[in-house]
C-alpha atoms as a PDB file:
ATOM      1  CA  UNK A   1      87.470 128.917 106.012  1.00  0.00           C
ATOM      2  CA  UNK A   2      84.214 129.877 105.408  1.00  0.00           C
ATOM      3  CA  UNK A   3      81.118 129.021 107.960  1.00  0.00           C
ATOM      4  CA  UNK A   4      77.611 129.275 106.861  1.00  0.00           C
ATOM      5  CA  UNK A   5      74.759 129.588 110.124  1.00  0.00           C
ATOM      6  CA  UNK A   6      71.726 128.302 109.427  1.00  0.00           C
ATOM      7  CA  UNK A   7      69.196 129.380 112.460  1.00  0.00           C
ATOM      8  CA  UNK A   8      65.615 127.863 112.094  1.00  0.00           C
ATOM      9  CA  UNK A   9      63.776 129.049 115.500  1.00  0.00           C
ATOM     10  CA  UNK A  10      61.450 131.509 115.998  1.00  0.00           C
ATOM     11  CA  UNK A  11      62.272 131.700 119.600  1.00  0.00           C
ATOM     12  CA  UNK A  12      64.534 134.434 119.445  1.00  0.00           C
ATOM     13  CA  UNK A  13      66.813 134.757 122.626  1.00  0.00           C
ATOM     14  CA  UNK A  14      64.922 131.921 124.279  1.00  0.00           C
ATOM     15  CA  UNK A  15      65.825 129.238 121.571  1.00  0.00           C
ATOM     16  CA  UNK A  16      68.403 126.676 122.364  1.00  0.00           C
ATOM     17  CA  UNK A  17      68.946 125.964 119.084  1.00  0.00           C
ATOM     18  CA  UNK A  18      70.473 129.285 118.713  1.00  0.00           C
ATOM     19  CA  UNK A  19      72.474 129.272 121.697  1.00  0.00           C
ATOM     20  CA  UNK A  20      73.879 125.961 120.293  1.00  0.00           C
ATOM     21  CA  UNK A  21      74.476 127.000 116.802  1.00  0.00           C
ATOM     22  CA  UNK A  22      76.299 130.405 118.267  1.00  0.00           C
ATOM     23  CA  UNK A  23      78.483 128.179 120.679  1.00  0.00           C
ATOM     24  CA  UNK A  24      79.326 125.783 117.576  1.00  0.00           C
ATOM     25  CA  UNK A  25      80.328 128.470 115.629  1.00  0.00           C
ATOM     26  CA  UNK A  26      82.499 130.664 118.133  1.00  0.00           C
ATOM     27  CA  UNK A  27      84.461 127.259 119.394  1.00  0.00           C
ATOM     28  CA  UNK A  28      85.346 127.335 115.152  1.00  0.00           C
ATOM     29  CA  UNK A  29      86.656 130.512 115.065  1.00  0.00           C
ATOM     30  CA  UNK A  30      88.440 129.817 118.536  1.00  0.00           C
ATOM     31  CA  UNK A  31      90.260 127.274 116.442  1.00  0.00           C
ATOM     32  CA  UNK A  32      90.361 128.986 113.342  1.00  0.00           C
ATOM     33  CA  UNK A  33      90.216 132.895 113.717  1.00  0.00           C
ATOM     34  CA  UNK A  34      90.304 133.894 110.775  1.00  0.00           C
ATOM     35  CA  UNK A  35      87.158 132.116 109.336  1.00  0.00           C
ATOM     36  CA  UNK A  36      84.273 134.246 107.632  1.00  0.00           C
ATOM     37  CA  UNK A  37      80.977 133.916 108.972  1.00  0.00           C
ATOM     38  CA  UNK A  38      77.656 134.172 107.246  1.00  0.00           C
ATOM     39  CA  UNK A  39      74.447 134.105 108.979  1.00  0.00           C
ATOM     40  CA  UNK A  40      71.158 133.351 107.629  1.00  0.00           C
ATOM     41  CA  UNK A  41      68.367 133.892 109.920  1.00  0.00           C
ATOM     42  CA  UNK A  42      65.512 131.792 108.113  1.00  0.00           C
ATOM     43  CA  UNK A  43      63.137 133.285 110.726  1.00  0.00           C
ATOM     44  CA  UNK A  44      63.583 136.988 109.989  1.00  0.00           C
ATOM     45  CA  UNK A  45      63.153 136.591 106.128  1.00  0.00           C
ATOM     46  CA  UNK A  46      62.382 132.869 105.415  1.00  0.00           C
ATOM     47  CA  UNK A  47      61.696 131.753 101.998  1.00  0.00           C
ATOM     48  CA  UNK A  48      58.053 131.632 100.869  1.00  0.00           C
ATOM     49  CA  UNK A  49      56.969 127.836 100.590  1.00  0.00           C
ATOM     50  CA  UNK A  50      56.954 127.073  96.949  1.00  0.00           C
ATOM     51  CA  UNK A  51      53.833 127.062  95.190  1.00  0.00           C
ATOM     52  CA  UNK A  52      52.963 126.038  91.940  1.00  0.00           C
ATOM     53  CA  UNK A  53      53.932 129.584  90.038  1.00  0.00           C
ATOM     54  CA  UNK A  54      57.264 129.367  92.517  1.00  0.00           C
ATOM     55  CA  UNK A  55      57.708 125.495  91.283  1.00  0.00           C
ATOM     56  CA  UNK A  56      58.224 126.061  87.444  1.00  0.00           C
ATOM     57  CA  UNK A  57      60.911 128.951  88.077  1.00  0.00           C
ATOM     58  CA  UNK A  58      62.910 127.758  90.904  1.00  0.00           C
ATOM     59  CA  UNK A  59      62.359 123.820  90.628  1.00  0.00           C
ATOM     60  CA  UNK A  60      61.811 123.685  86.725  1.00  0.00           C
ATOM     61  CA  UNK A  61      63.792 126.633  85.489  1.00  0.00           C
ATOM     62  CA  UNK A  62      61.063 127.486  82.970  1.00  0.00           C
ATOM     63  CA  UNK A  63      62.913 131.532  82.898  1.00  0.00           C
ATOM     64  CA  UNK A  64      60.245 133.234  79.915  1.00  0.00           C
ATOM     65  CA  UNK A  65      57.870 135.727  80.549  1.00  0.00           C
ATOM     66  CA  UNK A  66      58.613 136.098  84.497  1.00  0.00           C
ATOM     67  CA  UNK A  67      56.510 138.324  86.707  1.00  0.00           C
ATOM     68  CA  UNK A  68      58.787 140.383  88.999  1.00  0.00           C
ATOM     69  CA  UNK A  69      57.797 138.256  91.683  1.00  0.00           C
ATOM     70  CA  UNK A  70      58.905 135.140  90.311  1.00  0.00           C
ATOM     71  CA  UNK A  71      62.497 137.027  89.146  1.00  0.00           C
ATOM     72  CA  UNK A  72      62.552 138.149  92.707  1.00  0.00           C
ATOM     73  CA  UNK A  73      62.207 134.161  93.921  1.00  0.00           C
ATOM     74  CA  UNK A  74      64.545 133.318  91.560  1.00  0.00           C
ATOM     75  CA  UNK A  75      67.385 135.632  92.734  1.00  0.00           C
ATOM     76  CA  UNK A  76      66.598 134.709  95.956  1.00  0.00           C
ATOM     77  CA  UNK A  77      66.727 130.995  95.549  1.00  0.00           C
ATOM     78  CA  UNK A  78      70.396 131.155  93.272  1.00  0.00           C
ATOM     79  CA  UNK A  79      71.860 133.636  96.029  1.00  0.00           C
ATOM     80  CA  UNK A  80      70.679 130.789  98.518  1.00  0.00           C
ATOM     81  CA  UNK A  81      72.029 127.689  96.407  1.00  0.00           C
ATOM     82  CA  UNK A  82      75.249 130.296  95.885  1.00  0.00           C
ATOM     83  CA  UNK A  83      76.148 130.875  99.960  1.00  0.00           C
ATOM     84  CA  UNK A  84      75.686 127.366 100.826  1.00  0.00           C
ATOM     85  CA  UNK A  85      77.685 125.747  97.961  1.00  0.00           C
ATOM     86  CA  UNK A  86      80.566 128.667  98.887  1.00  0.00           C
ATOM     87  CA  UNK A  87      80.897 127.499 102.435  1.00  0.00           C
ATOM     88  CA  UNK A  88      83.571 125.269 104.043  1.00  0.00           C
ATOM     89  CA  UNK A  89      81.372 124.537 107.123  1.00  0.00           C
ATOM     90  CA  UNK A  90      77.567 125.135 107.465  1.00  0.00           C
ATOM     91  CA  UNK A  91      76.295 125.283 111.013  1.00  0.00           C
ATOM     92  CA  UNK A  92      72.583 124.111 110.993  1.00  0.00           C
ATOM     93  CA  UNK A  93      70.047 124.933 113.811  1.00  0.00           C
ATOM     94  CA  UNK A  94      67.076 122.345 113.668  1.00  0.00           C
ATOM     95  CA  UNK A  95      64.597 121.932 116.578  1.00  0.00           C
ATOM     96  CA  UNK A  96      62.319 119.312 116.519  1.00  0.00           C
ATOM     97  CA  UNK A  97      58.479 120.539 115.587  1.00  0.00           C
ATOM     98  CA  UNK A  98      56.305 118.171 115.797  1.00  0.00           C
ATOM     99  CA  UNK A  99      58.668 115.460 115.283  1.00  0.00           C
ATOM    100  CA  UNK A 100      60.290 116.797 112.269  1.00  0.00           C
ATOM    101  CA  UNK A 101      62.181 120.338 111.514  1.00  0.00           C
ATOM    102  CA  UNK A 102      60.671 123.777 111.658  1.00  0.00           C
ATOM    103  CA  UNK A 103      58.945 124.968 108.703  1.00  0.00           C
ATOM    104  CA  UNK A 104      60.790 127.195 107.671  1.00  0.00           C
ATOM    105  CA  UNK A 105      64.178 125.065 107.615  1.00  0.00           C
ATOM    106  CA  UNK A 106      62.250 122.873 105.401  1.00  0.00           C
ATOM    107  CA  UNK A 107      61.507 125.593 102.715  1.00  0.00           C
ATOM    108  CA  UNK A 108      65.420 126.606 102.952  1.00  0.00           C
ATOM    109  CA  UNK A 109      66.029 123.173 101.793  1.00  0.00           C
ATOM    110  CA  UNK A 110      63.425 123.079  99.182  1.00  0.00           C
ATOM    111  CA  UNK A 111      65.140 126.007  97.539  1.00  0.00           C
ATOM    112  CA  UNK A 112      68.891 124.179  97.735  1.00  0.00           C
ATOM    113  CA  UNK A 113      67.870 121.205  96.453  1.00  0.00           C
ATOM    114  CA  UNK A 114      68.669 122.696  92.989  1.00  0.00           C
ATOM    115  CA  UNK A 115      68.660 120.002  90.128  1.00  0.00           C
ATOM    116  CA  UNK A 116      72.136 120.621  88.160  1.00  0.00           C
ATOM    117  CA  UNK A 117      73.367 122.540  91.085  1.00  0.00           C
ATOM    118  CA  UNK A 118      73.902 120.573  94.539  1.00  0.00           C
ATOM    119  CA  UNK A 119      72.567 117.652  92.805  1.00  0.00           C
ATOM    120  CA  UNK A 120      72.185 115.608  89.340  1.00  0.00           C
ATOM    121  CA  UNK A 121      70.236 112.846  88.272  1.00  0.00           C
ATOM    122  CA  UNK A 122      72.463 110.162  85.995  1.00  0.00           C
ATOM    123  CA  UNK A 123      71.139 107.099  84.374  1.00  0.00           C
ATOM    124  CA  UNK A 124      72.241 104.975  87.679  1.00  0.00           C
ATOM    125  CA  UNK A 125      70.527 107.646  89.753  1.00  0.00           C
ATOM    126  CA  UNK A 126      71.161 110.527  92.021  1.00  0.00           C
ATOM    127  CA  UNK A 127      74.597 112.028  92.491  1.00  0.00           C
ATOM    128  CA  UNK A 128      75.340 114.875  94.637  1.00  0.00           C
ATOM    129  CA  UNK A 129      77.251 117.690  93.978  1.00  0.00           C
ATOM    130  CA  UNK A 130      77.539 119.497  97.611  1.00  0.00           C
ATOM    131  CA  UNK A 131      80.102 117.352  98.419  1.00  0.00           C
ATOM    132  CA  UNK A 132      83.444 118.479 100.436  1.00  0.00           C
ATOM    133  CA  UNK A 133      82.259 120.629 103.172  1.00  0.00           C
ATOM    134  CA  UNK A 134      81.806 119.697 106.978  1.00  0.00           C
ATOM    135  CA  UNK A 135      77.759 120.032 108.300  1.00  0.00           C
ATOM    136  CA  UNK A 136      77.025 120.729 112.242  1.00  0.00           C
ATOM    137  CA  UNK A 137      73.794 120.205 113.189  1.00  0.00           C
ATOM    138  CA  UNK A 138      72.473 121.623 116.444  1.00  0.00           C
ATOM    139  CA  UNK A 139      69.591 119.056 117.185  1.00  0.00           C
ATOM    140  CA  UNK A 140      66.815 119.994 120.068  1.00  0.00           C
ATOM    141  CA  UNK A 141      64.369 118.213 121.589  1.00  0.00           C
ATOM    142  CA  UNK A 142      61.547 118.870 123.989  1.00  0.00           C
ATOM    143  CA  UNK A 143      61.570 114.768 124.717  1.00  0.00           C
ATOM    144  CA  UNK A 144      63.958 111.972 124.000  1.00  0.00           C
ATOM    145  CA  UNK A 145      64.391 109.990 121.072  1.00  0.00           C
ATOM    146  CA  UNK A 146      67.826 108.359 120.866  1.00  0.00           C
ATOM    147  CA  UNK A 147      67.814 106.017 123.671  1.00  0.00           C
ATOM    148  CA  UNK A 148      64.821 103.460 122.117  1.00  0.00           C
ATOM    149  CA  UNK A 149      63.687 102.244 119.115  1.00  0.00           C
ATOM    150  CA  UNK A 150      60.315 103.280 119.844  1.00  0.00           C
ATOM    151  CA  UNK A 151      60.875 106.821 120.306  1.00  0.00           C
ATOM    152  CA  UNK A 152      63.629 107.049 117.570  1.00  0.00           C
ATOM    153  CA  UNK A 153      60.888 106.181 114.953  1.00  0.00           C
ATOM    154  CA  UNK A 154      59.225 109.530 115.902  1.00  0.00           C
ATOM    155  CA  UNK A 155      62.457 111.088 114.154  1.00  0.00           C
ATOM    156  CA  UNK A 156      62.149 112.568 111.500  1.00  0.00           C
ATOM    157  CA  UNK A 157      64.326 116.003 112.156  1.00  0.00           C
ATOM    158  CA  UNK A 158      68.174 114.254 112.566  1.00  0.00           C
ATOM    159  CA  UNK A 159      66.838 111.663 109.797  1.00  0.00           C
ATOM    160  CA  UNK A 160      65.526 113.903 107.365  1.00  0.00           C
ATOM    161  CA  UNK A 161      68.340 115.955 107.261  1.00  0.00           C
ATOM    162  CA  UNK A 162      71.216 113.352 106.942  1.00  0.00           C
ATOM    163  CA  UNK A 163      68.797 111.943 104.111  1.00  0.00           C
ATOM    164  CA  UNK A 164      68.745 115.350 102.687  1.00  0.00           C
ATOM    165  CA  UNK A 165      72.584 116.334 103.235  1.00  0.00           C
ATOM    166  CA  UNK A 166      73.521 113.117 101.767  1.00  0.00           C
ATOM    167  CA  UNK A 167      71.603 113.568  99.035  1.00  0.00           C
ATOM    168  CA  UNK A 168      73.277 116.717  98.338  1.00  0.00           C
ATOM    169  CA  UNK A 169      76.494 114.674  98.466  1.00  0.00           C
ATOM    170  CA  UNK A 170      77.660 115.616 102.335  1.00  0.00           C
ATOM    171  CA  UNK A 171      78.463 112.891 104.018  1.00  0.00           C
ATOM    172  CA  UNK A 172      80.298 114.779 106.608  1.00  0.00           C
ATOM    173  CA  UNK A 173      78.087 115.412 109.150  1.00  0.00           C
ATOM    174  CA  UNK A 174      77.985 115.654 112.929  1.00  0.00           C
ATOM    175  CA  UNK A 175      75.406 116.029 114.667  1.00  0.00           C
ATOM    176  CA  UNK A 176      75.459 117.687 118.477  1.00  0.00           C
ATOM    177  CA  UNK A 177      71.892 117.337 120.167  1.00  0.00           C
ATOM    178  CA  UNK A 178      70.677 118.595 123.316  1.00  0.00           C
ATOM    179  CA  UNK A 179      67.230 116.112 123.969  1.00  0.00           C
ATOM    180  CA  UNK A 180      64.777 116.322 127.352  1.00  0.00           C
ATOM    181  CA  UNK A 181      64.798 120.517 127.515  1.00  0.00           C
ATOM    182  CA  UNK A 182      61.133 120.173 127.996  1.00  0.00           C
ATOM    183  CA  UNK A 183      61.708 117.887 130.605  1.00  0.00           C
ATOM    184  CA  UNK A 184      62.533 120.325 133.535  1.00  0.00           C
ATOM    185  CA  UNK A 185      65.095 122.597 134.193  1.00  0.00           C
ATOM    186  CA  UNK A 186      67.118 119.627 135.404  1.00  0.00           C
ATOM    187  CA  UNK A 187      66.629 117.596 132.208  1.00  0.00           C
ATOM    188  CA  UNK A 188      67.550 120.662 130.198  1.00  0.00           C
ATOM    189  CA  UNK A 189      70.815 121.892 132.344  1.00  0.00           C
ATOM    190  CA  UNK A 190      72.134 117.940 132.060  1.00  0.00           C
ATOM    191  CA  UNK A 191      71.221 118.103 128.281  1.00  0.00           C
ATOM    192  CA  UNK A 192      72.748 121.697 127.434  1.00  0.00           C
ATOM    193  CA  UNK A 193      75.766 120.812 129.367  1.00  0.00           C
ATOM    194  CA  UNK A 194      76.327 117.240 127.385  1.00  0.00           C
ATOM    195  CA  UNK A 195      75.606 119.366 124.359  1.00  0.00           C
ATOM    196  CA  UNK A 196      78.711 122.280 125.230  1.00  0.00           C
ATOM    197  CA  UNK A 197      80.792 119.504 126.425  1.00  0.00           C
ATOM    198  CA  UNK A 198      80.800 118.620 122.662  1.00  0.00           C
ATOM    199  CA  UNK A 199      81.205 121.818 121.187  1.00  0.00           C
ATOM    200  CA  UNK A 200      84.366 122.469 123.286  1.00  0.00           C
ATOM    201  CA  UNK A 201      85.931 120.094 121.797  1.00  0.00           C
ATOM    202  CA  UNK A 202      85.481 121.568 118.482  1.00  0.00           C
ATOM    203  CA  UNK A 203      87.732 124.151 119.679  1.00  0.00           C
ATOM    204  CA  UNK A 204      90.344 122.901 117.393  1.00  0.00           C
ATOM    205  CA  UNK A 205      92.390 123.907 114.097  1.00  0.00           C
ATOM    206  CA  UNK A 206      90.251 122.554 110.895  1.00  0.00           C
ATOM    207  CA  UNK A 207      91.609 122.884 107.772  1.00  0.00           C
ATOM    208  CA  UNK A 208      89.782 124.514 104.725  1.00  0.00           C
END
């Protein structure tokens, strides 16, 4: 089995979203020890946003007359596309900026949402092609959004990427969330325990 971690925070040591994404990820290999594990640390070398010389290489494949920058995007974005299509299980860390994921999880996605690669457009519309692996997302959340209607309209983090994800054709997606950290250190200890409570039980045998 092969994981992919995705870690989104610039936070370092004092993200949650790490320490959720690392506890996901060991309870996998506690079940299966002999998985592979990738980690891509979007906050040590995170894609540039695309711009409009980045959008006709890596969104419109228009290959002549490249600049070494663009062939440099270009690698970059098919070694991206590449590890994510390879992997069995891909651990996502997403917190919740500003009601919707950090930018630099959002430019990760821009570059694997790769026309003819993890996706395809058909006269009946858009089929994915990412299909068949398992997707953990490690949700944060200074406040709390699931319990009302009100507040879960702020959401756009969880819903964008099950939009996204399901786009790409993966359906198969669970998503553990730790909510209220910026609530006080009593809101956050309740929420971080509910949250490893989960991942415990992940602890488990899952197939390839």
């Amino acid at each position: 089995m092969k994981i992919l971690r995705i870690d989104s925070s610039p936070l370092g040591d004092a993200s949650v979203s790490r320490q959720l994404t690392a506890s996901i990820v060991a309870a996998l290999r506690q079940g299966t020890p002999d998985a592979e594990v990738s980690v891509r640390d979007l906050t040590v070398a995170p894609p540039d946003h695309l711009t409009g010389e980045l959008m006709q290489v890596v969104k419109f494949r228009n290959l002549e007359g490249l600049t070494a920058r663009q062939q440099e995007e270009l690698a970059l974005t098919d070694a991206l596309v590449d590890e994510f299509l390879a992997a069995d299980v891909v651990v996502i860390g997403a917190p919740m900026y500003n009601f919707t994921v950090p930018t630099q999880l959002k430019a990760w996605i821009d570059r694997i949402a790769q026309a003819g690669r993890t996706f395809r457009y058909t006269e009946t519309g858009p089929v994915g092609l990412a299909g068949g692996k398992k997707v953990y997302i490690a949700s944060t959340r200074g406040g709390v959004y699931s319990t009302n209607a009100a507040m879960s309209a702020l959401d756009h983090q969880e819903a964008f990427l099950r939009t996204v994800l399901g786009f790409l054709g993966v359906t198969d997606v669970t998503v553990i969330r730790a909510e209220g950290v910026g609530m006080g250190p009593d809101a956050r200890a309740k929420a971080l325990a509910a949250a490893q409570q989960e991942i415990d039980a992940l602890a488990t045998p899952v197939a390839a």
